[in-house]
Protein backbone atom coordinates (compact mmCIF):
# COMPACT_ATOMS: atom_id res chain seq x y z
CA UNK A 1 143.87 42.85 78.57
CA UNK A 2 142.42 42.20 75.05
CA UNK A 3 140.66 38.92 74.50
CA UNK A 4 141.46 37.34 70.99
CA UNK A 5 139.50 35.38 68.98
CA UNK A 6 140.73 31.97 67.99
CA UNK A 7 140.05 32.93 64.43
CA UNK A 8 141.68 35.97 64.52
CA UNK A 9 144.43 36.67 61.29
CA UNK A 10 147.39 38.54 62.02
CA UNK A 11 147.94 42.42 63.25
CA UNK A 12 148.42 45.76 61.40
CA UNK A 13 149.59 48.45 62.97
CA UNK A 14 148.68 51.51 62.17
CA UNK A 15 151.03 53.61 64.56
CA UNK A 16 153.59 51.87 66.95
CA UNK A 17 156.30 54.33 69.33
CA UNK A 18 156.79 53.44 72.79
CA UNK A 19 159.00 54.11 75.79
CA UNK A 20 161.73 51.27 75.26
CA UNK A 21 161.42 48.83 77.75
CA UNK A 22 159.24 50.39 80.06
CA UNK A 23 156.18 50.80 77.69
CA UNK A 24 154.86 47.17 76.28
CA UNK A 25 152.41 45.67 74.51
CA UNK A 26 153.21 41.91 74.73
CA UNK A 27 151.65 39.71 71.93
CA UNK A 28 151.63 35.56 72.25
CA UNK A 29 154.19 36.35 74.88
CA UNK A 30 156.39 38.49 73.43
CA UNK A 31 157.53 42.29 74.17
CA UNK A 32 157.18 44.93 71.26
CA UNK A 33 158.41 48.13 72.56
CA UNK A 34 160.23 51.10 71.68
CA UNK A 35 159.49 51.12 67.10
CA UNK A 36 159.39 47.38 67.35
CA UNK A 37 155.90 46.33 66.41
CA UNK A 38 153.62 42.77 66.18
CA UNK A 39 152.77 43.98 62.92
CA UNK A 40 152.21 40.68 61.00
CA UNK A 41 151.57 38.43 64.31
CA UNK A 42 148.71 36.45 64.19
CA UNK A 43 147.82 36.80 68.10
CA UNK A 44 146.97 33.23 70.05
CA UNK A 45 146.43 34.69 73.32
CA UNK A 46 145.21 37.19 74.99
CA UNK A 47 147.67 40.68 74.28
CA UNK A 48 148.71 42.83 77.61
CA UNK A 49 149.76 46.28 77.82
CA UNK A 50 152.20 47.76 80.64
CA UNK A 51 153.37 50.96 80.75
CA UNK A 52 155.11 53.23 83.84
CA UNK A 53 153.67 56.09 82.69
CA UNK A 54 156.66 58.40 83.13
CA UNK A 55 158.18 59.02 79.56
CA UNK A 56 155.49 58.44 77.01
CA UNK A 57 156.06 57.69 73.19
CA UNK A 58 153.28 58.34 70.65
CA UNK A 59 151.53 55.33 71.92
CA UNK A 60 150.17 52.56 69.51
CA UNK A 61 147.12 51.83 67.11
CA UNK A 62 146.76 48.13 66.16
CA UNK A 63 144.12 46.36 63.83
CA UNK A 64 142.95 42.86 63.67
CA UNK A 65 142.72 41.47 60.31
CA UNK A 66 140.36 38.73 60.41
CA UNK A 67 140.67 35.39 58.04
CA UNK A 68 138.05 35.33 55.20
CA UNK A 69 136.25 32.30 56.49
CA UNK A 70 135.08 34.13 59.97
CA UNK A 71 132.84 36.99 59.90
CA UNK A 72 132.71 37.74 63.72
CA UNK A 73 134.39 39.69 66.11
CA UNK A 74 137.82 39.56 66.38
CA UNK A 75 139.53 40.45 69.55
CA UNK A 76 137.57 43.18 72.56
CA UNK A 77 139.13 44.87 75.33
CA UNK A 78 137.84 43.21 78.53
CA UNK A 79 140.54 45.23 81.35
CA UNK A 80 142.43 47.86 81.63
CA UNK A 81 142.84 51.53 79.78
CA UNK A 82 142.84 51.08 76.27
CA UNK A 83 140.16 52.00 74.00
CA UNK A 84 138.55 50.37 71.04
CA UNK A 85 137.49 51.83 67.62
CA UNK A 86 135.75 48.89 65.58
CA UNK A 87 138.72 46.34 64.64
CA UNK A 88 140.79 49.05 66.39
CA UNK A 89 143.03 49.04 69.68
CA UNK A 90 144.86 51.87 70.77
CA UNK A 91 147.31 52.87 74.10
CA UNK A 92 145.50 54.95 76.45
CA UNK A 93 145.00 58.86 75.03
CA UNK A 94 146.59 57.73 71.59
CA UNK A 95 148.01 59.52 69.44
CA UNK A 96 149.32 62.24 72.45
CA UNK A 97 149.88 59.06 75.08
């Protein structure tokens, strides 16, 4: 799981290619899978990822881009086997997945 911050402005995504359907990062909710990315989604909860492992994409590398008015941190990983870079996410073993 990755916690977001309540102040947190919405996602960039620097690389996005998942297994469709069976690889998914699911943002306030919703499923992006396959080349369909959150780019653009200003997260309000907390963003899984669930994967079966078996047929593996490029993986993903998302961004938060905070609001101007909040100078803190913006989302953390608190669960599971993604990694974090700065205001960096990324899939497990990105960019080989």
């Amino acid at each position: 799981d990755i916690r977001v911050h309540e102040a947190m402005g919405p996602i960039s995504v620097e690389a996005f290619d998942t297994e469709s359907s069976f690889d998914i990062l699911f943002v306030n909710g919703l499923g992006y899978h396959g080349l369909h990315t959150p780019h653009g989604v200003t997260p309000t909860t907390h963003i899984t990822w669930t994967s079966d492992y078996i047929i593996n994409g490029q993986g993903w590398k998302i961004c938060a881009t905070p609001p101007t008015a909040h100078a803190g941190p913006t989302w953390a990983v608190v669960d599971g086997p993604c990694t974090q870079d700065g205001a960096c996410i990324s899939s497990p073993n990105f960019p080989s997945y």
